[in-house]
Structure formats: structure tokens, C-alpha cells
PDB file of N, CA and C in Angstrom:
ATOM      1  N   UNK A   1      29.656 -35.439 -54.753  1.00  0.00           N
ATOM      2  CA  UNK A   1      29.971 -35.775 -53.388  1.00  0.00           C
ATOM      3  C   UNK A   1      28.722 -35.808 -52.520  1.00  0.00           C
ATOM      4  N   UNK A   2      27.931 -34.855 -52.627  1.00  0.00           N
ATOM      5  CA  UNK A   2      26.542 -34.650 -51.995  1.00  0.00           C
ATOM      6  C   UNK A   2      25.709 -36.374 -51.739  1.00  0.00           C
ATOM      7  N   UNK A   3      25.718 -36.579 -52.874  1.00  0.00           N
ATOM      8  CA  UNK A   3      25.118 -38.129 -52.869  1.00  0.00           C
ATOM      9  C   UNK A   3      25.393 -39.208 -53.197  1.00  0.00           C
ATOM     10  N   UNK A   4      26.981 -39.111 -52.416  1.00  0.00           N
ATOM     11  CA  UNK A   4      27.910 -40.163 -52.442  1.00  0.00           C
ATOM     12  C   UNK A   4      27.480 -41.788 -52.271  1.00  0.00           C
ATOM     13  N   UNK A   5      26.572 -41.478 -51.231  1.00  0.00           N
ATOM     14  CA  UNK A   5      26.352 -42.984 -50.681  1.00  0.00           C
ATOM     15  C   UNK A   5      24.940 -43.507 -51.133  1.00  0.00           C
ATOM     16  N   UNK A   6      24.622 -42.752 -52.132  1.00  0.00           N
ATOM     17  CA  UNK A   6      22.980 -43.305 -52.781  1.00  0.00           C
ATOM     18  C   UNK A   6      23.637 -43.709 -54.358  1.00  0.00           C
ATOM     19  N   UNK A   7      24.638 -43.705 -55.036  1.00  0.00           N
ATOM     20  CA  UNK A   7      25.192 -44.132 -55.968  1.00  0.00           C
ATOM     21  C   UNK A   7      25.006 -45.071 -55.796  1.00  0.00           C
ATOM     22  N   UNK A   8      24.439 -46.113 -56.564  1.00  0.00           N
ATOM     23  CA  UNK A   8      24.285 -47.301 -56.734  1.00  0.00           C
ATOM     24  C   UNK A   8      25.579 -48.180 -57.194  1.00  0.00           C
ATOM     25  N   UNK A   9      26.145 -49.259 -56.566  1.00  0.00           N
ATOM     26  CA  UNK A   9      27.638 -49.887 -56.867  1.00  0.00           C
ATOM     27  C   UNK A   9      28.676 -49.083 -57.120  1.00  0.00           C
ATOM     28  N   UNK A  10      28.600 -48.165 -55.807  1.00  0.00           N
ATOM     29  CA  UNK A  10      30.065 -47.697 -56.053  1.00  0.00           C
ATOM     30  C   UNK A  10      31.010 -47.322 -55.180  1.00  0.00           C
ATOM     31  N   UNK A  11      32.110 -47.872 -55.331  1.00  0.00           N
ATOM     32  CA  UNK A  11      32.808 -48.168 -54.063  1.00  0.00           C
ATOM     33  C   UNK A  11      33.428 -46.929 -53.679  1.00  0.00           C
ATOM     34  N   UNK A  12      33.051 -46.737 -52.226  1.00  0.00           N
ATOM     35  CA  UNK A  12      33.606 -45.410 -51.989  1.00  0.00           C
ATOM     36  C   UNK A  12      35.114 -44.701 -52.008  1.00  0.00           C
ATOM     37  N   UNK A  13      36.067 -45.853 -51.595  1.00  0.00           N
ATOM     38  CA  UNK A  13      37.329 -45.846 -51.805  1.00  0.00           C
ATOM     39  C   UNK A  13      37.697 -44.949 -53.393  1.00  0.00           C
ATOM     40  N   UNK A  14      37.167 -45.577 -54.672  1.00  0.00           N
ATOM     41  CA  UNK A  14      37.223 -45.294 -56.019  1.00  0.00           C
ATOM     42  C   UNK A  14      36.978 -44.096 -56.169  1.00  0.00           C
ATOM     43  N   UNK A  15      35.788 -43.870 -55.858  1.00  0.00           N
ATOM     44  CA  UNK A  15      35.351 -42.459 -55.256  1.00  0.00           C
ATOM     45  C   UNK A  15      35.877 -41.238 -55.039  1.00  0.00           C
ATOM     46  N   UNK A  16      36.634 -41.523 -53.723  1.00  0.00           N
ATOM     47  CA  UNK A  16      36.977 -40.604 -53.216  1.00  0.00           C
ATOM     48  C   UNK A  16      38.394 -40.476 -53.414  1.00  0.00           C
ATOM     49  N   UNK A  17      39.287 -41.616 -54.378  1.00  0.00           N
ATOM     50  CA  UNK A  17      40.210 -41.210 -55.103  1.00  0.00           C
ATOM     51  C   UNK A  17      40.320 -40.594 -56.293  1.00  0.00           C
ATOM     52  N   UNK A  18      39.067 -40.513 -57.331  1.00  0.00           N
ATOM     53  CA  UNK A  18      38.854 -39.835 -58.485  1.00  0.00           C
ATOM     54  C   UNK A  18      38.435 -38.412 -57.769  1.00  0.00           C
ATOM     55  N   UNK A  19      37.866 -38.159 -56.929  1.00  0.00           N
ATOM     56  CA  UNK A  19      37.579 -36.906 -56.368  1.00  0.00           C
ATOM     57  C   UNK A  19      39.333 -36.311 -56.194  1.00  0.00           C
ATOM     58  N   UNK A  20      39.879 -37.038 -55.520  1.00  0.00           N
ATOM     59  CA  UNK A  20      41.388 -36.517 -55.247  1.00  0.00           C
ATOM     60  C   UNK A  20      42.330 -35.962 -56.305  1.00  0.00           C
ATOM     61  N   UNK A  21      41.962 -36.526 -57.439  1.00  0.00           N
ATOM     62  CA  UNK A  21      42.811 -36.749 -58.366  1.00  0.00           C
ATOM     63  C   UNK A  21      42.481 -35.263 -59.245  1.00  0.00           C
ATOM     64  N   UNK A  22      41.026 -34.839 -59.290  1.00  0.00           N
ATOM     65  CA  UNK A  22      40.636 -34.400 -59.870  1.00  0.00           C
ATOM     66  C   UNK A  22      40.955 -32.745 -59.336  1.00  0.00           C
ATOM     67  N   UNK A  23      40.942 -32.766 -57.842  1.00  0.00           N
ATOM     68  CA  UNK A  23      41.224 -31.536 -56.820  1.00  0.00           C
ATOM     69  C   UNK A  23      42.545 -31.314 -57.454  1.00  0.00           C
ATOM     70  N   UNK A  24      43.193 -32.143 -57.509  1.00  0.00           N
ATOM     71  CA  UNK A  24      44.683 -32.081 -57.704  1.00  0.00           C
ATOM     72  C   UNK A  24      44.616 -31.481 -58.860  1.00  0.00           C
ATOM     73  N   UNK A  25      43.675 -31.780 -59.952  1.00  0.00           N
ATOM     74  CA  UNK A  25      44.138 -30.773 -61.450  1.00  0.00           C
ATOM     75  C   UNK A  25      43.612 -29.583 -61.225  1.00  0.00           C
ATOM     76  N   UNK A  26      43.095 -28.739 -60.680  1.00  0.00           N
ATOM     77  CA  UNK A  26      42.256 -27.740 -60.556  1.00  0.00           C
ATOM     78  C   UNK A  26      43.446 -27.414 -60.176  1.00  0.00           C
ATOM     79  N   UNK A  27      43.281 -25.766 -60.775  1.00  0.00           N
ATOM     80  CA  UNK A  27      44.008 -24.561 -60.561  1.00  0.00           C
ATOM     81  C   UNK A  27      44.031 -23.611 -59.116  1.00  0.00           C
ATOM     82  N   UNK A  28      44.487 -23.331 -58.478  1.00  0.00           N
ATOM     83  CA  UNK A  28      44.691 -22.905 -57.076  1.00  0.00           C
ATOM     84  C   UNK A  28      43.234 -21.611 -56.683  1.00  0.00           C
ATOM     85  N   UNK A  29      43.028 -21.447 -57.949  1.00  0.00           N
ATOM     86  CA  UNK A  29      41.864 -20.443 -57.767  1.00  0.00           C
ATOM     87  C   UNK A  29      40.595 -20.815 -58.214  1.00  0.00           C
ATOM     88  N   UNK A  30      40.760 -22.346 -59.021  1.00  0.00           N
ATOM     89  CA  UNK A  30      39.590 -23.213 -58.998  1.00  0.00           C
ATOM     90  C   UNK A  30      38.906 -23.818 -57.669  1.00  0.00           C
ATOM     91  N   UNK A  31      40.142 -24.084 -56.902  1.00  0.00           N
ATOM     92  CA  UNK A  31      40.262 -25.062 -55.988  1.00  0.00           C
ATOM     93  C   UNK A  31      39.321 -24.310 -54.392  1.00  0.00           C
ATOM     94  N   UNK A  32      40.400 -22.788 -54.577  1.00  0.00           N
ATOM     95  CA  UNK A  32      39.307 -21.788 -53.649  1.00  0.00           C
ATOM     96  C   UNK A  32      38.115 -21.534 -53.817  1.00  0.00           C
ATOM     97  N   UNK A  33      37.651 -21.331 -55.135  1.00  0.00           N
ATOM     98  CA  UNK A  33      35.945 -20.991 -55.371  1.00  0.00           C
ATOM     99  C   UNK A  33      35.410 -22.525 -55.105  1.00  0.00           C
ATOM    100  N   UNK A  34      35.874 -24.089 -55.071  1.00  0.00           N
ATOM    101  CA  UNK A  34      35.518 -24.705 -54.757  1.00  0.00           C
ATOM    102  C   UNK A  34      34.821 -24.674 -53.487  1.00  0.00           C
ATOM    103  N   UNK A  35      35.718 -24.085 -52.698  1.00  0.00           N
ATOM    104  CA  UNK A  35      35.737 -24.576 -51.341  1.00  0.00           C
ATOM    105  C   UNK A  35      34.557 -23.430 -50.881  1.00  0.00           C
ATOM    106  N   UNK A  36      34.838 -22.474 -51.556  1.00  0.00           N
ATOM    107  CA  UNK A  36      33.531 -21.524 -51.273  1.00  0.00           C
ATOM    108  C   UNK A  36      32.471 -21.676 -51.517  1.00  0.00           C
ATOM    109  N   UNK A  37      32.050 -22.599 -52.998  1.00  0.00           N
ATOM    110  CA  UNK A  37      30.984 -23.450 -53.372  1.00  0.00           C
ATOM    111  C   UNK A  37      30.885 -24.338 -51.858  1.00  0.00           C
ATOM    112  N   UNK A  38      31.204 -24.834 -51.764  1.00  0.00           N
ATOM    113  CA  UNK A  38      30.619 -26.197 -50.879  1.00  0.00           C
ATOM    114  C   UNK A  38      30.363 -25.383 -49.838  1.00  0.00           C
ATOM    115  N   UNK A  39      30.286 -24.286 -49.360  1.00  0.00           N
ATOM    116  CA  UNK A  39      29.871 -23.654 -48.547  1.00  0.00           C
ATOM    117  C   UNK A  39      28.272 -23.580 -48.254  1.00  0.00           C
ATOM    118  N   UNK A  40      27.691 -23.799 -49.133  1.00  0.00           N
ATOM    119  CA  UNK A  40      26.355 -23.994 -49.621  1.00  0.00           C
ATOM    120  C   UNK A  40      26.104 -25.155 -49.578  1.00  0.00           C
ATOM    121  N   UNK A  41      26.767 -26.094 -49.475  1.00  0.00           N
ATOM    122  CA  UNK A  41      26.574 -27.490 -49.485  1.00  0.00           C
ATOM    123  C   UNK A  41      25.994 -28.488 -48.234  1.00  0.00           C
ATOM    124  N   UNK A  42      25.556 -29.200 -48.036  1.00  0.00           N
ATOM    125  CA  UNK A  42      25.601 -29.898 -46.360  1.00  0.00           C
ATOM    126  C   UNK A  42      26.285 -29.836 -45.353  1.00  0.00           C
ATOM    127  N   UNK A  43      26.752 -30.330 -44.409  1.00  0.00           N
ATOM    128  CA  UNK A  43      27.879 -30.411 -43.843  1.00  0.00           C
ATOM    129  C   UNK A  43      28.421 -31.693 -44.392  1.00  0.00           C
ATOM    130  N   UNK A  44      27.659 -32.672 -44.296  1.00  0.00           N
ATOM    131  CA  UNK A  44      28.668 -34.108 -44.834  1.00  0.00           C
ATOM    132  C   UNK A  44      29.574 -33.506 -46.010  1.00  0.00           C
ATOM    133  N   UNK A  45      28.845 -32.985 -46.947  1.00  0.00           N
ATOM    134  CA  UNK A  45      29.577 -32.905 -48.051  1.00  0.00           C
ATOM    135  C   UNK A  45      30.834 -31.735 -47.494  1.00  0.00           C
ATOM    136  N   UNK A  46      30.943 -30.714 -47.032  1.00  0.00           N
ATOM    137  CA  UNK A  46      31.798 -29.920 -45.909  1.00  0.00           C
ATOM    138  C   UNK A  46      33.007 -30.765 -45.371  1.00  0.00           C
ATOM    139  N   UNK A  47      32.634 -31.992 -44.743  1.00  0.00           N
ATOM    140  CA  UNK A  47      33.571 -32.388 -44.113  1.00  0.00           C
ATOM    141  C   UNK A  47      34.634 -33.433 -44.917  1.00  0.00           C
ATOM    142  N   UNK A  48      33.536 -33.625 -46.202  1.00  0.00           N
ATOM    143  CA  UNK A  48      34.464 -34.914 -46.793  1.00  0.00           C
ATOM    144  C   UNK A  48      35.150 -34.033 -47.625  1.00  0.00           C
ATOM    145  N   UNK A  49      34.973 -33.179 -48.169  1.00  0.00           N
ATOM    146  CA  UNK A  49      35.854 -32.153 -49.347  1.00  0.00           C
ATOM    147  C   UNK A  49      37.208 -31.521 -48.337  1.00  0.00           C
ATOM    148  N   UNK A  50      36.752 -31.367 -47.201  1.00  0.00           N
ATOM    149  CA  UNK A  50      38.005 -30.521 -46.418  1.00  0.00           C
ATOM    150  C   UNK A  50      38.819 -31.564 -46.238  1.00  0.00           C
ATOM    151  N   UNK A  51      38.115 -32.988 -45.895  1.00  0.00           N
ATOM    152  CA  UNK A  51      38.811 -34.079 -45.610  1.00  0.00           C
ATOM    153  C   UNK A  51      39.872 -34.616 -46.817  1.00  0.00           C
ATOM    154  N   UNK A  52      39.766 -34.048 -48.070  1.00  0.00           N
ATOM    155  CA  UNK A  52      39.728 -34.424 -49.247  1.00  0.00           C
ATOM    156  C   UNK A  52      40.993 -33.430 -49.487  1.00  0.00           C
ATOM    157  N   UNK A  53      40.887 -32.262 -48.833  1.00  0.00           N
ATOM    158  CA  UNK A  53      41.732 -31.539 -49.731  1.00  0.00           C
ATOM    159  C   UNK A  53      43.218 -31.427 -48.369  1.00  0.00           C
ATOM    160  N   UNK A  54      42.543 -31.863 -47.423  1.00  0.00           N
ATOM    161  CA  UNK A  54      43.667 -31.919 -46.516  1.00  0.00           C
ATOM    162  C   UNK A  54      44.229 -32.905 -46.906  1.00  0.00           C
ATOM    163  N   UNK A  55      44.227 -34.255 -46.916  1.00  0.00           N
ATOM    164  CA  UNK A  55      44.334 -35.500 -47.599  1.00  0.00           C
ATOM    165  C   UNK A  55      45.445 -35.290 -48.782  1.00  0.00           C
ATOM    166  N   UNK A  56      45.174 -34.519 -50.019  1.00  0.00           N
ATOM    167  CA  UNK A  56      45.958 -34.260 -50.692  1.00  0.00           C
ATOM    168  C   UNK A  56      46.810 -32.770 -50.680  1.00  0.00           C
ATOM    169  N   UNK A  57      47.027 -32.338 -50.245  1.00  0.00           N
ATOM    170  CA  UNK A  57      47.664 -30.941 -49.063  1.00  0.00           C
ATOM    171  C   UNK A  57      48.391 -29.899 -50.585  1.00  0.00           C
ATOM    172  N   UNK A  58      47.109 -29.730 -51.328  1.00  0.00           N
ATOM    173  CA  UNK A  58      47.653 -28.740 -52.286  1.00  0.00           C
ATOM    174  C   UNK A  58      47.629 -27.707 -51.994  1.00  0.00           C
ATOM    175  N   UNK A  59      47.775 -27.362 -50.567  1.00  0.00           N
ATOM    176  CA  UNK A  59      48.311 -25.395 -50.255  1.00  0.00           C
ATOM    177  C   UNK A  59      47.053 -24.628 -49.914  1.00  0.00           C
ATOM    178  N   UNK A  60      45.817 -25.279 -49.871  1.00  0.00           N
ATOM    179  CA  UNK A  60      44.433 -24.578 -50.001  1.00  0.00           C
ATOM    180  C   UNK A  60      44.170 -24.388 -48.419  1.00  0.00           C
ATOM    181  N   UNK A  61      43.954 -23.178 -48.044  1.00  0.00           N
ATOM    182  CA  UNK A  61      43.058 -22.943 -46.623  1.00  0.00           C
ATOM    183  C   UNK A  61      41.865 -23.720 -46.271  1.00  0.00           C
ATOM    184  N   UNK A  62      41.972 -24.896 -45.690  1.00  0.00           N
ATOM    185  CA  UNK A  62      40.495 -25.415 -46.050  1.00  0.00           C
ATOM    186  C   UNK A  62      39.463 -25.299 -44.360  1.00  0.00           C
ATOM    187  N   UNK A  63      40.200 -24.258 -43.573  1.00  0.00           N
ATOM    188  CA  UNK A  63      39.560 -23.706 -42.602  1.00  0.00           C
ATOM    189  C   UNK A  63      37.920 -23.316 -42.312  1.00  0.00           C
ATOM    190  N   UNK A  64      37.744 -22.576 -43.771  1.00  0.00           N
ATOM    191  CA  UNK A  64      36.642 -22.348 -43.940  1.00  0.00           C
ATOM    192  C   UNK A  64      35.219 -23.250 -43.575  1.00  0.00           C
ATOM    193  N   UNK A  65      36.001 -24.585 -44.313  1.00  0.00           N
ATOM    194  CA  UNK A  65      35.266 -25.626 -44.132  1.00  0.00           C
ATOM    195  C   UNK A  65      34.882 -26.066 -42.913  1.00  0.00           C
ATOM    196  N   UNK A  66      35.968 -26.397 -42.096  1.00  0.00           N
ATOM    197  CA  UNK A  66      36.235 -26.461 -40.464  1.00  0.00           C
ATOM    198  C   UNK A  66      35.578 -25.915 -39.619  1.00  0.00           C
ATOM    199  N   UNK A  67      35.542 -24.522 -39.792  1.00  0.00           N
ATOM    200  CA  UNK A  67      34.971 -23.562 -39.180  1.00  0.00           C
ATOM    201  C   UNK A  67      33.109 -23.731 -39.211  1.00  0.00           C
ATOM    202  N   UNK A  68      32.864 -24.046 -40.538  1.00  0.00           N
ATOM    203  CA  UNK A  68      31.332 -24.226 -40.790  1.00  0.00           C
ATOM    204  C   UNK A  68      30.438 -25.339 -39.958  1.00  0.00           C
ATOM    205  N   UNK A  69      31.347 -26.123 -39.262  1.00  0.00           N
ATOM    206  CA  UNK A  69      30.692 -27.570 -39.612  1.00  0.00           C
ATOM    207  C   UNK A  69      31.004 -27.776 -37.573  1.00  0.00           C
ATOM    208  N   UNK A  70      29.667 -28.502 -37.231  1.00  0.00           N
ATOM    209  CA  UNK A  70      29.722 -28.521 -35.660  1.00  0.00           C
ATOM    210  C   UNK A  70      30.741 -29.809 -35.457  1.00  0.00           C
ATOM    211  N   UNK A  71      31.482 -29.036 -34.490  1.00  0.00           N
ATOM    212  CA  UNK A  71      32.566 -29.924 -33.842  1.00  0.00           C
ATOM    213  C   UNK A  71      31.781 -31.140 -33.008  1.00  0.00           C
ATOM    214  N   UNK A  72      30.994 -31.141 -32.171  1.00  0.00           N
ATOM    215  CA  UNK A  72      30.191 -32.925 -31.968  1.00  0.00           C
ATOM    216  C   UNK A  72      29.335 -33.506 -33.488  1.00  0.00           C
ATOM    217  N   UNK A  73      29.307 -33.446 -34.095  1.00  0.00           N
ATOM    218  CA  UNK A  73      28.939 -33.987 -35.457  1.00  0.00           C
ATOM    219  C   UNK A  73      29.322 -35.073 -36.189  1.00  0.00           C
ATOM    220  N   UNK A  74      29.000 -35.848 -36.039  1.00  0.00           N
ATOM    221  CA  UNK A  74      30.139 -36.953 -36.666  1.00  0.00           C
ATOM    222  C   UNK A  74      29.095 -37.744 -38.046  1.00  0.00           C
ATOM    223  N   UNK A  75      30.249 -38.123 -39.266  1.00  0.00           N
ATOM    224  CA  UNK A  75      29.634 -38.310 -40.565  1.00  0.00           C
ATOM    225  C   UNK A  75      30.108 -39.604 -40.789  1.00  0.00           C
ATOM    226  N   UNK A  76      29.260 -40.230 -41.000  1.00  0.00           N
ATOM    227  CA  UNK A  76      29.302 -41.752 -41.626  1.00  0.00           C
ATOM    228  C   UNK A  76      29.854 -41.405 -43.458  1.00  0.00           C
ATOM    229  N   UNK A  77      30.750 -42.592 -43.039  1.00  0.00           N
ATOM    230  CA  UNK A  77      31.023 -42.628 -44.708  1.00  0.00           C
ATOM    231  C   UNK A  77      31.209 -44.035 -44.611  1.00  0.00           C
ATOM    232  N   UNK A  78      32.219 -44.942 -43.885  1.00  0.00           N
ATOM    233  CA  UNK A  78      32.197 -46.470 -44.063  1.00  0.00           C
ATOM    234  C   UNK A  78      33.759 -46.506 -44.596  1.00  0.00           C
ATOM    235  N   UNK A  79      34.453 -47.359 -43.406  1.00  0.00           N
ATOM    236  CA  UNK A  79      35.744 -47.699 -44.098  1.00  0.00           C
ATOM    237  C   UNK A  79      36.456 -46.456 -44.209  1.00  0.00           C
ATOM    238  N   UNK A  80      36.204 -44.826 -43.531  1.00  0.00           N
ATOM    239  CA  UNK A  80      36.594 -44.003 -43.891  1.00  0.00           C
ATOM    240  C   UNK A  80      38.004 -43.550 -43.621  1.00  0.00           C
ATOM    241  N   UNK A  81      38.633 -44.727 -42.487  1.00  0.00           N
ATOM    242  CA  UNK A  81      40.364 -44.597 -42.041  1.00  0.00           C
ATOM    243  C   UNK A  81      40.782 -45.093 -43.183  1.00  0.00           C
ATOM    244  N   UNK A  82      40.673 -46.201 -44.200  1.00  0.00           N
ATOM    245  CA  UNK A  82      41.726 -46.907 -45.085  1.00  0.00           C
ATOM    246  C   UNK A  82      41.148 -45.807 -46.394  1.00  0.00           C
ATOM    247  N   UNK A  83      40.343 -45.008 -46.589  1.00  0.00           N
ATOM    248  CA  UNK A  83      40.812 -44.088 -47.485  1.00  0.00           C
ATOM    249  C   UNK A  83      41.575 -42.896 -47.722  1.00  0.00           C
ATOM    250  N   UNK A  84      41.235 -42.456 -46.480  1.00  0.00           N
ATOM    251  CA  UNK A  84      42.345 -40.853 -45.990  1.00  0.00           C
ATOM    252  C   UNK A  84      42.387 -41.349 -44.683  1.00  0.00           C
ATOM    253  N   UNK A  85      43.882 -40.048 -44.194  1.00  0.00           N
ATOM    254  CA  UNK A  85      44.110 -40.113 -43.131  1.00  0.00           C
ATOM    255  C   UNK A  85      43.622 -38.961 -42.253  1.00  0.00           C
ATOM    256  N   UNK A  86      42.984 -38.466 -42.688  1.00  0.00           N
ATOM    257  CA  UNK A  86      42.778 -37.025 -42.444  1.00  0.00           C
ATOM    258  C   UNK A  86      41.043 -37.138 -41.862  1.00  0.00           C
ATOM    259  N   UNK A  87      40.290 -38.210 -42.364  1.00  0.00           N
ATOM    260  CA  UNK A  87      39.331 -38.272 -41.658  1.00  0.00           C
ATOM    261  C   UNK A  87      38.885 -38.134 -40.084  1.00  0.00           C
ATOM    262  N   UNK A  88      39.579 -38.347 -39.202  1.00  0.00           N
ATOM    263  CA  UNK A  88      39.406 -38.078 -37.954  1.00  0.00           C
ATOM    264  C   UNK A  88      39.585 -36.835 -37.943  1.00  0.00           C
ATOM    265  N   UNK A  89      40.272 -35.761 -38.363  1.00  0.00           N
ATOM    266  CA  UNK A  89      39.968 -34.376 -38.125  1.00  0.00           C
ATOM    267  C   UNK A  89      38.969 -33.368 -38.322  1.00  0.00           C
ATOM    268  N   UNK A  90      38.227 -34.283 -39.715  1.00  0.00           N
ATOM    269  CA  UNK A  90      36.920 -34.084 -39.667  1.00  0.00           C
ATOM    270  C   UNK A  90      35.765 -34.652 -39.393  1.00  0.00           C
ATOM    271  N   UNK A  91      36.182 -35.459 -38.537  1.00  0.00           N
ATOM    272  CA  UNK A  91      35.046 -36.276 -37.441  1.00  0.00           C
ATOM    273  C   UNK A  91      33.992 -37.338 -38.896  1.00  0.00           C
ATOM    274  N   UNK A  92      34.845 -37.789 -39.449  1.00  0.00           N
ATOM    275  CA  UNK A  92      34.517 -38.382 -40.663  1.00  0.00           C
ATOM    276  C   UNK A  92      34.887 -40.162 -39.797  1.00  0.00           C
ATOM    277  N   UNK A  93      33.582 -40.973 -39.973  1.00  0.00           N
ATOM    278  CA  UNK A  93      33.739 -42.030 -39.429  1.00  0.00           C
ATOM    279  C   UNK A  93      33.516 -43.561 -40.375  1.00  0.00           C
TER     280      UNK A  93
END
């Protein structure tokens, strides 16, 4: 996720549905040490994983994330309404 947009030919949509898919198999206590991992992470990468896991609403607190990341901040991703809906809550543009 970190270096989503330096991937050479790859469409972000695809992307960020194999990311979804994949949250979704992870075990509920995979899914938390995830989120605690990315804690360490950027904020972009912060906002698109919370964006990610709200998006697919498997039960996870993803507050943490929320909490980390400055509310005037806003993250380019491209096209980021027709992949989730959840992007505007994380100021994902």
C-alpha cells in the first residue's frame, strides 16, 4: 500500500480491491495487529487502510487510524469515490 502509486501499470481500482479481499481473509486478530502495524506507516498509507477496512466493515476498530492522521490533510489517490465509499471520511481524494 505504501507505494501504491509508483507501481508501474497498475490500476488502482484492482488494487485496492485485492487489498479488500485479502483484509477480508485475515483473522480478526490478524486484522488488529494490522492496523497496529500501519501505525508505523505514513499517513497516506493510514488513511487508505482505515479507508479500506471501513469500506469492507469486518467489525475492526479502525479509530486508531483516525485518530493518528491530521484532520486538514488530504491524500491523493485518483478516482478515489468510484472505488470506496468511505473515502471522504478519510479525506482520501
Amino acid at each position: 500500500m505504501k507505494d501504491l502509486k509508483q507501481i508501474p501499470d497498475v490500476d488502482i481500482s484492482d488494487a485496492v480491491a485485492l487489498f479488500k479481499n485479502r483484509i477480508k481473509e485475515l483473522e480478526q486478530d490478524q486484522q488488529s495487529q494490522m492496523i497496529a502495524l500501519a501505525l508505523s506507516y505514513p499517513p497516506r498509507v493510514r488513511a487508505l487502510l482505515g479507508a479500506m477496512v471501513e469500506d469492507v466493515n469486518v467489525g475492526i476498530d479502525s479509530s486508531r487510524l483516525k485518530e493518528s492522521l491530521n484532520p486538514l490533510t488530504k491524500f491523493e489517490l485518483g478516482k478515489s469515490d468510484t472505488i470506496m465509499k468511505t473515502v471522504s471520511n478519510w479525506n482520501i481524494q
